[in-house]
N, C-alpha and C. Protein backbone atom coordinates (compact mmCIF):
# COMPACT_ATOMS: atom_id res chain seq x y z
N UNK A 1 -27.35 8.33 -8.21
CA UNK A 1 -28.30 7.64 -9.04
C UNK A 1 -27.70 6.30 -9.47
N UNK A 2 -28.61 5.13 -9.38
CA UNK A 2 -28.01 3.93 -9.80
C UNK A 2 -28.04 3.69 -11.16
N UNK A 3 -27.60 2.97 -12.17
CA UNK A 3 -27.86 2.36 -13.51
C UNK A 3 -28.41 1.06 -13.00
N UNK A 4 -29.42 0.98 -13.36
CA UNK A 4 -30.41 -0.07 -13.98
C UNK A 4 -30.45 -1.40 -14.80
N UNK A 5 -30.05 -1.96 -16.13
CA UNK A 5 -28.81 -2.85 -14.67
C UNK A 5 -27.56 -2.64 -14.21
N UNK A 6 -27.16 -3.27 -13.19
CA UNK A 6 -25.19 -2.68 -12.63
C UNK A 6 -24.59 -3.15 -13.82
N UNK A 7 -23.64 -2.52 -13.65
CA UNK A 7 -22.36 -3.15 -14.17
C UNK A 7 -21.85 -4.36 -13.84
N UNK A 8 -22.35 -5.05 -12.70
CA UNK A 8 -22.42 -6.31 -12.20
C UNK A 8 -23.18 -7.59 -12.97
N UNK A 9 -24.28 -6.36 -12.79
CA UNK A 9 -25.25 -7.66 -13.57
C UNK A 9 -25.47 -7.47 -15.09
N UNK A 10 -24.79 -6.47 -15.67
CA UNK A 10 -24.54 -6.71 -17.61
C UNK A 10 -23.38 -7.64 -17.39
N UNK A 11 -22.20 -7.73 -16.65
CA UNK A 11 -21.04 -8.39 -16.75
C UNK A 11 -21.41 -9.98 -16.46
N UNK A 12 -22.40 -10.51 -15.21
CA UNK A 12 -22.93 -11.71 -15.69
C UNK A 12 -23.90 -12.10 -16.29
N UNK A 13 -24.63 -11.52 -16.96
CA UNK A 13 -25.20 -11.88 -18.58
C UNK A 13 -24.52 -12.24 -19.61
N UNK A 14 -23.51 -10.93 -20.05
CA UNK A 14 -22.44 -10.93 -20.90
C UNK A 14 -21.75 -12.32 -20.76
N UNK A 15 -21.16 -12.97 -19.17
CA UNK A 15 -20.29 -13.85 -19.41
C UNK A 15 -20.92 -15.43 -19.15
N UNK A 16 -22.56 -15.25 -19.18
CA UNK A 16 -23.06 -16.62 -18.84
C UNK A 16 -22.81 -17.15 -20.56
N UNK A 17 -22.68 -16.15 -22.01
CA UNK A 17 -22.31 -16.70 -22.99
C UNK A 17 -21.37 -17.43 -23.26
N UNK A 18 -20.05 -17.17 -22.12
CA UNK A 18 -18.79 -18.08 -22.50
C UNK A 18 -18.89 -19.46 -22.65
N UNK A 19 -17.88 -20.04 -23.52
CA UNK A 19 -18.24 -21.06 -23.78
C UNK A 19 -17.32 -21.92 -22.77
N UNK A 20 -16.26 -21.11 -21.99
CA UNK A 20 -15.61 -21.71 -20.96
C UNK A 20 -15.68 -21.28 -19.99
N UNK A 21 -16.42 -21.78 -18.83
CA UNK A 21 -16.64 -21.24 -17.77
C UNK A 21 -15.71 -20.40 -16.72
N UNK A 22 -14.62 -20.52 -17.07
CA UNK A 22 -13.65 -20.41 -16.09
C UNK A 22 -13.16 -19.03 -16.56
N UNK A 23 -13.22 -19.10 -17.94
CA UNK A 23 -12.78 -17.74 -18.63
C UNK A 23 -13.78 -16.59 -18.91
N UNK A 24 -14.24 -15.47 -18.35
CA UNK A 24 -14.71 -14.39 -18.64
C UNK A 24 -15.01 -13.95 -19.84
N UNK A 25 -16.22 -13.73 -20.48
CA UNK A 25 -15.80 -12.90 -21.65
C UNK A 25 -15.59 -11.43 -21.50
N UNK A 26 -16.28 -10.65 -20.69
CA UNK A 26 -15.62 -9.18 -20.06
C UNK A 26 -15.12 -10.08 -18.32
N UNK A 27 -14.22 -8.78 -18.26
CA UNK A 27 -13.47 -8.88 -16.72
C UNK A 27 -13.61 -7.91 -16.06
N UNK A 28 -14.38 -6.53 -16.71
CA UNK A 28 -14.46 -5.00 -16.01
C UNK A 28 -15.29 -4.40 -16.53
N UNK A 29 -15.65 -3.31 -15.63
CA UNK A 29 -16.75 -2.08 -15.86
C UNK A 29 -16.49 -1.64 -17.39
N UNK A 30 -14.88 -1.35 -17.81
CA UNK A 30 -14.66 -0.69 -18.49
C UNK A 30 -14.86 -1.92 -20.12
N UNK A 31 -14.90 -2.86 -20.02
CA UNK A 31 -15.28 -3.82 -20.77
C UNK A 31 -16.99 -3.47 -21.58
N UNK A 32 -17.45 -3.36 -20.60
CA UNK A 32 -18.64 -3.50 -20.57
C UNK A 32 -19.74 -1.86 -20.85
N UNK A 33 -18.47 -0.89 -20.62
CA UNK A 33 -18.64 0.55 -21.08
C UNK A 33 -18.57 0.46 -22.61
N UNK A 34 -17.42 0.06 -22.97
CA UNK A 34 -16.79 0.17 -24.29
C UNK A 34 -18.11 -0.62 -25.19
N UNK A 35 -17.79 -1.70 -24.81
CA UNK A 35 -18.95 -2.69 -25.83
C UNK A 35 -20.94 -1.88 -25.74
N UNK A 36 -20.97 -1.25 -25.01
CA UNK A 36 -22.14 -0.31 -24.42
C UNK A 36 -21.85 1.25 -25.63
N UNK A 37 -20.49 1.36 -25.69
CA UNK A 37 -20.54 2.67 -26.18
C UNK A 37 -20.92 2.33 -27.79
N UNK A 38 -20.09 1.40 -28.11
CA UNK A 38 -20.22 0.84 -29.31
C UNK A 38 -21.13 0.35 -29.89
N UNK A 39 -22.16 -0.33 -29.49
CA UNK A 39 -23.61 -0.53 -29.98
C UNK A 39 -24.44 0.51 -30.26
N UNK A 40 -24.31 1.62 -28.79
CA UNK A 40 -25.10 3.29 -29.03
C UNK A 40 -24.19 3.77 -30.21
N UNK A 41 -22.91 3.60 -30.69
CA UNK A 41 -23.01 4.21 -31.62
C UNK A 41 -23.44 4.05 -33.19
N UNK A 42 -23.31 2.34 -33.01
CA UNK A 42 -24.15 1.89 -34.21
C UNK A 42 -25.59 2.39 -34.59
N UNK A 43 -26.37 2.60 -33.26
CA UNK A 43 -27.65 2.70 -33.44
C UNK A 43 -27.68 4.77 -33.93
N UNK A 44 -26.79 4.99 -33.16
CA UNK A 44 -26.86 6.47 -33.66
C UNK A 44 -26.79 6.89 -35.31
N UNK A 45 -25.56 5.64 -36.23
CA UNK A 45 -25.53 5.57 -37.05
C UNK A 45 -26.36 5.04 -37.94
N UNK A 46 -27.29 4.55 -37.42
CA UNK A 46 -28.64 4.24 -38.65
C UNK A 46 -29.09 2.50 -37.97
N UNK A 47 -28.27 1.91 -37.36
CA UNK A 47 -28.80 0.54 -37.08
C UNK A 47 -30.34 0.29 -36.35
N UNK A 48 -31.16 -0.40 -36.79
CA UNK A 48 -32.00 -0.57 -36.23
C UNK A 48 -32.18 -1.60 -34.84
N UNK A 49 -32.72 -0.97 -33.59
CA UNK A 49 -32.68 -1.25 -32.61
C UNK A 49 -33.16 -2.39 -32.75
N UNK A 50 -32.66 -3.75 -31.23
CA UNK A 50 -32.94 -4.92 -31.17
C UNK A 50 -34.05 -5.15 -30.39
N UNK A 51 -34.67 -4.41 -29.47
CA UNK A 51 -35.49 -4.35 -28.74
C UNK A 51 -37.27 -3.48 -28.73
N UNK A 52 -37.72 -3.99 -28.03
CA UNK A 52 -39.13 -3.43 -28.44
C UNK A 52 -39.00 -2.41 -27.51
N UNK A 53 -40.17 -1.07 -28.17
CA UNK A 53 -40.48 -0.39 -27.38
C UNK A 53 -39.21 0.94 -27.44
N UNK A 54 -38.12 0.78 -28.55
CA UNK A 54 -37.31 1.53 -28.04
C UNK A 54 -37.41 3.21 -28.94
N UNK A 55 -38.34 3.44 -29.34
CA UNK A 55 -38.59 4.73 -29.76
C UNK A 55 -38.73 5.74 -28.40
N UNK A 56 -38.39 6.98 -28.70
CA UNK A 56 -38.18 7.78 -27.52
C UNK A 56 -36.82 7.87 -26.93
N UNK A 57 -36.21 6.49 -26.62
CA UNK A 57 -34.83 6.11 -25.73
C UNK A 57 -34.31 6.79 -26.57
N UNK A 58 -32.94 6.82 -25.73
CA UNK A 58 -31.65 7.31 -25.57
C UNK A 58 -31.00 6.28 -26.38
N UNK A 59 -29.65 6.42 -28.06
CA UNK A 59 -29.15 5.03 -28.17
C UNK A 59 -28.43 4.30 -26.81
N UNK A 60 -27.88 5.18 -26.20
CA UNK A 60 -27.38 4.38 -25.01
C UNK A 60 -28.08 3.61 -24.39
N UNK A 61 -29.21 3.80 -24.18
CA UNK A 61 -30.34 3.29 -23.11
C UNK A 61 -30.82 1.74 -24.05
N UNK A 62 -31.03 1.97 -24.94
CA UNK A 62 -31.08 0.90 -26.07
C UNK A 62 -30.62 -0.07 -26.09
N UNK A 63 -29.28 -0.01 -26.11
CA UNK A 63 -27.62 -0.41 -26.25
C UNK A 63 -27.75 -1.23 -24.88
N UNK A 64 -27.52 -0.56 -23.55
CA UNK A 64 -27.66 -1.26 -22.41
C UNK A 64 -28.89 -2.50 -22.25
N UNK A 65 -30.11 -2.31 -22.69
CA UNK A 65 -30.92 -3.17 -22.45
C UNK A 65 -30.64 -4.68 -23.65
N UNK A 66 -30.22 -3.89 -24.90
CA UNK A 66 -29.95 -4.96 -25.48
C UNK A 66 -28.82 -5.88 -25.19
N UNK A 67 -27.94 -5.09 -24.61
CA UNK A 67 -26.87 -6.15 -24.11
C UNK A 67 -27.01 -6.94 -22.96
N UNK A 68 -28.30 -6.32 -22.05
CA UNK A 68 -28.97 -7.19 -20.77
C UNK A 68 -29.58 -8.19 -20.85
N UNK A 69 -30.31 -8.07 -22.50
CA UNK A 69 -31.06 -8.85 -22.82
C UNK A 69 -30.76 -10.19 -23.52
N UNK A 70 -29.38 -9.79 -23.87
CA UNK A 70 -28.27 -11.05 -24.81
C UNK A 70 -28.87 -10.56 -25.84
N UNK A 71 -29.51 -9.84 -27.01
CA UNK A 71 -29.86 -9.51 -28.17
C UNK A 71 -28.54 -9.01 -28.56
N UNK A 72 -27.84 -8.32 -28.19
CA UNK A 72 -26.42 -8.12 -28.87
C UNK A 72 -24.76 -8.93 -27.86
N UNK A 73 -24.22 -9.93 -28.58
CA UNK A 73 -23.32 -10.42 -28.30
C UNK A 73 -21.70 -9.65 -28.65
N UNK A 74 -21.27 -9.56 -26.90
CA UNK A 74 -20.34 -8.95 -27.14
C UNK A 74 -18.69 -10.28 -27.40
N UNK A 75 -17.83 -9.41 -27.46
CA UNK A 75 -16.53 -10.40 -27.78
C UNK A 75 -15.95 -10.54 -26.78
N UNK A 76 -15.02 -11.19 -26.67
CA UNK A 76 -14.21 -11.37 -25.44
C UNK A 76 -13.17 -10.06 -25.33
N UNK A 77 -12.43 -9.81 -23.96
CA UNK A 77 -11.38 -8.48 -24.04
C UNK A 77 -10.60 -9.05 -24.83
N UNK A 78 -9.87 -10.37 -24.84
CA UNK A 78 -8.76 -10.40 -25.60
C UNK A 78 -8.99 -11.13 -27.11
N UNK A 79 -9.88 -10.56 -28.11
CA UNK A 79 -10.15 -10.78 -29.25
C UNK A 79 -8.92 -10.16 -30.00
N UNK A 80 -8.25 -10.91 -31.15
CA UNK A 80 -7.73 -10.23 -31.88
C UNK A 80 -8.14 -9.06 -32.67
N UNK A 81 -7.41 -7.98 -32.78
CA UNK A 81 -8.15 -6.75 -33.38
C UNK A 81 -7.52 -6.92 -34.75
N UNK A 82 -6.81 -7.43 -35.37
CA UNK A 82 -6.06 -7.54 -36.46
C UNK A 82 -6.54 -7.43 -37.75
């Protein structure tokens, strides 16, 4: 079964935001899992979804479209966590 969008194409959405072209803001699947897991879990926790239509969904399913959609901006991998 495929995901809907790839991991290809959340990763160039995600990085048409950079503000330097040359530099990535994700570089991997696993970039782009994490920042995916993390929105579904906001929404699990009470956040209200960014997108229309999303009653019924899955937070994951949510999560993915909003990050397809640029409604939620992710960070770069190498953000300070500090």
């Amino acid at each position: 079964m495929m995901m809907h969008p790839s991991y290809r194409e959340m990763m160039e959405v995600v990085n048409k935001e950079s503000e330097d072209d040359t530099t990535p803001i994700v570089s991997s699947r696993y970039s782009i899992v994490m920042a995916t897991a993390k929105r579904a879990r906001q929404i699990i926790d009470g956040d209200a979804p960014l997108i229309d239509k999303a009653e019924g969904k899955k937070p994951l399913s949510v999560a993915v479209e909003e990050i397809y959609q640029g409604k939620v901006h992710v960070l770069p991998d190498d953000t300070d966590k500090n």
